[in-house]
Protein backbone atom coordinates (compact mmCIF):
# COMPACT_ATOMS: atom_id res chain seq x y z
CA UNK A 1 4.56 17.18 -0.69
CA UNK A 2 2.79 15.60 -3.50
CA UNK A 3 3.03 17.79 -6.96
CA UNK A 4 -0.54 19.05 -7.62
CA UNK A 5 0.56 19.66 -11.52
CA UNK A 6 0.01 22.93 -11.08
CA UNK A 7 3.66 23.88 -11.69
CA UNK A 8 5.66 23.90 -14.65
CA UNK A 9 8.17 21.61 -15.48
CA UNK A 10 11.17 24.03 -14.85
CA UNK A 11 9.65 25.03 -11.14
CA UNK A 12 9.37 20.99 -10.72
CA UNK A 13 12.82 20.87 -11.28
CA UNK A 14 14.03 23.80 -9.29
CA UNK A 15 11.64 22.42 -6.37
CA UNK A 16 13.61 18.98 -6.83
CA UNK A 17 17.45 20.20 -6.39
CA UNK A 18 16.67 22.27 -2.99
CA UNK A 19 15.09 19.36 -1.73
CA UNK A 20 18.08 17.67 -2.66
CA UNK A 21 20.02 20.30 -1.53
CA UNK A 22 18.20 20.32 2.06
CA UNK A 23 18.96 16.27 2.30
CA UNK A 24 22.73 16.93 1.59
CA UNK A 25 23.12 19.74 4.27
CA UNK A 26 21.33 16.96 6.47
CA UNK A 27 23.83 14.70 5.88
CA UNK A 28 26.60 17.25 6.59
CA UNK A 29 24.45 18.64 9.96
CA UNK A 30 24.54 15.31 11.27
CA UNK A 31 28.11 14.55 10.33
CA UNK A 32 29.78 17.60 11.53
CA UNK A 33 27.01 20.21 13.31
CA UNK A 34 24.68 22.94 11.39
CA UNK A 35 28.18 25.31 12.28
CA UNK A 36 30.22 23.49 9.52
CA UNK A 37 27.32 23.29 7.03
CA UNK A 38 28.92 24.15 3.43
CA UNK A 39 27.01 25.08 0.53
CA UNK A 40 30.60 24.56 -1.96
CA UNK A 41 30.63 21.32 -0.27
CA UNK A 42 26.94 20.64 -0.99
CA UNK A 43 27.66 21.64 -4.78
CA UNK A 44 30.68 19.28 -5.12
CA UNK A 45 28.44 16.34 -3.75
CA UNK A 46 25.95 17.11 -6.35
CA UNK A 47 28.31 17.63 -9.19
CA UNK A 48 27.05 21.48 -9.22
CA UNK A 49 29.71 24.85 -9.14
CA UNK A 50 29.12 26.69 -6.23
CA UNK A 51 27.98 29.86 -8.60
CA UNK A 52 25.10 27.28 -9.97
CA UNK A 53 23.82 26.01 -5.96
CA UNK A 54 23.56 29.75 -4.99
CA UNK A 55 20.66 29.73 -7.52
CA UNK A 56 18.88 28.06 -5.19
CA UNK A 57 19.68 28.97 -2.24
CA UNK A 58 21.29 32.88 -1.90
CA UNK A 59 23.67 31.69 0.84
CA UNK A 60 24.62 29.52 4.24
CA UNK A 61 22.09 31.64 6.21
CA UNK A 62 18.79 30.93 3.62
CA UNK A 63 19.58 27.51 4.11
CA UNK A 64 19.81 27.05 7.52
CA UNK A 65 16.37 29.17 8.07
CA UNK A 66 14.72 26.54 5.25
CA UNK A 67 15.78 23.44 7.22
CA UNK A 68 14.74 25.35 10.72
CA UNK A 69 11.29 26.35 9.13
CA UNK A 70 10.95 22.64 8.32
CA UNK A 71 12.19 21.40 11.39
CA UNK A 72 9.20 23.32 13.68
CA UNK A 73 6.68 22.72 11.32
CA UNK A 74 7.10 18.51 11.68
CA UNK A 75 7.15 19.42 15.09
CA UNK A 76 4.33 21.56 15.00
CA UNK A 77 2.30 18.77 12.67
CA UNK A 78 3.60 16.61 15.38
CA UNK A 79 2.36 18.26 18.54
CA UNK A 80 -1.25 18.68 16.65
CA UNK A 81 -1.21 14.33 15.88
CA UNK A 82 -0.47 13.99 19.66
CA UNK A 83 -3.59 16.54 21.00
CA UNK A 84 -6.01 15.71 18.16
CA UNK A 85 -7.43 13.37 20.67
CA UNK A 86 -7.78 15.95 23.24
CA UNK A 87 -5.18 18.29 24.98
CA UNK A 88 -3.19 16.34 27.18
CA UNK A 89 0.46 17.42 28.50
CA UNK A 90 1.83 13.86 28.59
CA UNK A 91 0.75 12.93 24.99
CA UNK A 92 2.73 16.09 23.96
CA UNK A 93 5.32 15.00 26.35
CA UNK A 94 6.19 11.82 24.62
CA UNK A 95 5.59 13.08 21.71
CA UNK A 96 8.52 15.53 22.15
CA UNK A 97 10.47 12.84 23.06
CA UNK A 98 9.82 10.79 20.30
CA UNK A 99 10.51 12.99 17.58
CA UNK A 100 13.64 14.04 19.15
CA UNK A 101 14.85 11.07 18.88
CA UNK A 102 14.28 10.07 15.76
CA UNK A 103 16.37 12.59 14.54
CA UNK A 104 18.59 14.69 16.88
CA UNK A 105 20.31 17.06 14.99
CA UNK A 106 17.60 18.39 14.09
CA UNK A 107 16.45 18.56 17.51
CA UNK A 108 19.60 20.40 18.34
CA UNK A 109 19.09 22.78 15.50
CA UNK A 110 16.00 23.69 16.75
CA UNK A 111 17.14 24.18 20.74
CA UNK A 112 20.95 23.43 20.90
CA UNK A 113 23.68 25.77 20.80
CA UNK A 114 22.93 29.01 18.01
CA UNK A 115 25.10 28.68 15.02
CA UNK A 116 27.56 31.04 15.30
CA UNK A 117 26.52 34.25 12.98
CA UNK A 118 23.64 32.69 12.09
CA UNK A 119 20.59 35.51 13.14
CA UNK A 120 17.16 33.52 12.72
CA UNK A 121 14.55 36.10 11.12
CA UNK A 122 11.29 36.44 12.90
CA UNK A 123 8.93 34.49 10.81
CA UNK A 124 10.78 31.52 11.91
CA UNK A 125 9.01 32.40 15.49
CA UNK A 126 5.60 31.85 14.23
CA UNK A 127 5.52 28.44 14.12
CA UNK A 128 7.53 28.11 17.21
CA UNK A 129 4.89 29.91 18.90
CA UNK A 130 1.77 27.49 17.75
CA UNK A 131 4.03 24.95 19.27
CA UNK A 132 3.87 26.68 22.41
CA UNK A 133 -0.03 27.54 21.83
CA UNK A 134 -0.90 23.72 21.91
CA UNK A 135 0.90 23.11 25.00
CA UNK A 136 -0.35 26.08 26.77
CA UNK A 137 -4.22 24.75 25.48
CA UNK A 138 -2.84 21.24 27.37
CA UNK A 139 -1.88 22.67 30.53
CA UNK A 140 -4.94 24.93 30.40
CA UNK A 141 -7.34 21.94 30.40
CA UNK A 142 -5.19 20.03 33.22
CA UNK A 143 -5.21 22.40 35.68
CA UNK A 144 -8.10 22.46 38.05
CA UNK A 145 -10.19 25.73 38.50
CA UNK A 146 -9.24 27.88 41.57
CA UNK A 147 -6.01 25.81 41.14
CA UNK A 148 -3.25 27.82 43.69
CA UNK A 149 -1.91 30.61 42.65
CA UNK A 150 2.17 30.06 43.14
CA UNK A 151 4.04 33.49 43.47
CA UNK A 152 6.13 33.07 40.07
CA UNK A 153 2.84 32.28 38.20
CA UNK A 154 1.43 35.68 39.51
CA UNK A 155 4.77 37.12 38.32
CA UNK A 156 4.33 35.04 34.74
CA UNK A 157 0.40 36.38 34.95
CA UNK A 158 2.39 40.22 34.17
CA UNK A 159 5.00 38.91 32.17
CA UNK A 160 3.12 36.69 29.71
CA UNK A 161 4.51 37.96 26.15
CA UNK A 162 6.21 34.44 25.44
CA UNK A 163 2.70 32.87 25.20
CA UNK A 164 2.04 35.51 22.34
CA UNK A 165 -1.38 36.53 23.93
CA UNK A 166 -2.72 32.70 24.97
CA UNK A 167 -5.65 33.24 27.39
CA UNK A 168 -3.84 31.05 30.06
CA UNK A 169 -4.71 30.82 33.61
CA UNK A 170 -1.39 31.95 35.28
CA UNK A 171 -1.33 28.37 36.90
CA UNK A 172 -1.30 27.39 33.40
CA UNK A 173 1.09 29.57 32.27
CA UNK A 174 3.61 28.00 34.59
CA UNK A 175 2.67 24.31 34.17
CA UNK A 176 3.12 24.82 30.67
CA UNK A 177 6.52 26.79 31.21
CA UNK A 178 7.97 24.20 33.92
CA UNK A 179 7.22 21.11 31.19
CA UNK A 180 8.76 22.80 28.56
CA UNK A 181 12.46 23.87 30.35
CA UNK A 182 12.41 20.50 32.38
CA UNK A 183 11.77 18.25 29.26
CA UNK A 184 13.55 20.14 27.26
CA UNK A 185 16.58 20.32 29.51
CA UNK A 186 16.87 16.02 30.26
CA UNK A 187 16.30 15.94 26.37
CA UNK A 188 19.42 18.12 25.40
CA UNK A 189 21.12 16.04 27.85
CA UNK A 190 20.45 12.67 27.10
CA UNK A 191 20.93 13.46 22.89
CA UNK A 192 24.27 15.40 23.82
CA UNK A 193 25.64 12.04 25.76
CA UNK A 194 25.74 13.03 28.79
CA UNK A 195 23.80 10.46 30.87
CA UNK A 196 26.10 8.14 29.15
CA UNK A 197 27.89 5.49 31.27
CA UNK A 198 26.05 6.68 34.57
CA UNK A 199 24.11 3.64 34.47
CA UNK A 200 19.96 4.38 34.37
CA UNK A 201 17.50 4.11 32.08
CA UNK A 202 17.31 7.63 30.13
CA UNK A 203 13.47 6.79 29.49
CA UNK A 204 12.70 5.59 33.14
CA UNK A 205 13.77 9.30 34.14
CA UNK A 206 12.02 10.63 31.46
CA UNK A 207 8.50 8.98 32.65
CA UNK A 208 9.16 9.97 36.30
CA UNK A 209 10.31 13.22 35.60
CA UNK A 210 7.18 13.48 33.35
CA UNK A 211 4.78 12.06 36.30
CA UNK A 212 6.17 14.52 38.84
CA UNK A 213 4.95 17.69 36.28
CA UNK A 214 1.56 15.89 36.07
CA UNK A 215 1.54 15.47 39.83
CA UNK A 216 2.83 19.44 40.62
């Protein structure tokens, strides 16, 4: 974020070192997992004492909840490039995939396994949820009116408090929901390894996993 020069030289400085500090934990994320991230470790990398990093950040947990806030809000920023030219569930679809990707641990911070003791607090939702929003807007505008009502999307048309009040159709509602687990689960999957060595194109499955939601 460019420095408007609105700050003073001391907050430019402080604003430096925990971006610093966010690059070094990172580096340790994608070395070892978010669940052996280190802020004494962090400190001896940067020639700090551990009393002087907790200036900047109060502790492991502040941290983590800085690098998850930034981690939803590229893919937030990321979700809006790909519909900015109109809502469309396969634009957001490889867009997902894309930014995955390009960086997967922070991909798996984001929707691999919890870090143990770690307890996210609930603004971290909000941008989670305009995610979801821009999705559910995509699957809104594919789905034809008087499109059939299935019997789980007239169950998700009573249970509807993960789209955070999202005027959906319920055909909607589970378009949106079935793109999200299925992408989401041959993501984790292909990032954690595990089509590795059975001999197919991860990206091939990808696309016609991708074409059978659009078909559905």
């Amino acid at each position: 974020m460019a420095d408007t020069g609105t700050r003073t030289p001391r907050e430019r400085y402080r604003a430096q070192v925990r971006t610093e500090i966010k690059e070094r934990a990172w580096e340790q994320i994608a070395a070892a997992g978010a669940s052996a991230l280190s802020l004494n470790a962090i400190a001896k990398q940067m020639g700090l004492s551990g009393p002087a990093l907790y200036r900047y950040y109060a502790g492991r947990d502040e941290l983590i909840t800085e690098l998850i806030r930034d981690a939803y809000r590229s893919l937030a920023d990321t979700f809006a490039a790909a519909a900015a030219p109109g809502p469309d569930p396969a634009a957001l679809a490889h867009a997902l995939r894309t930014w995955a990707l390009a960086d997967p641990q922070r991909y798996f911070l984001l929707y691999g396994t919890p870090v143990p003791g770690y307890h996210a607090p609930g603004d971290t939702t909000a941008i989670s949820q305009e995610i979801m929003a821009v999705l559910l807007d995509a699957c809104a505008a594919a789905v034809p009116p008087g499109a059939e009502t299935t019997p789980f999307a007239a169950h998700l048309d009573t249970h509807r408090q993960w789209a955070q009040g999202h005027d959906t159709p319920p055909a909607a509602l589970h378009r949106a929901l079935s793109f999200w687990t299925r992408l989401h689960g041959l993501l984790s999957l292909e990032l954690a390894g595990h089509f590795t060595g059975m001999g197919f194109d991860a990206e091939q499955f990808y696309a016609a996993e991708l074409a059978d939601l659009t078909r559905a």
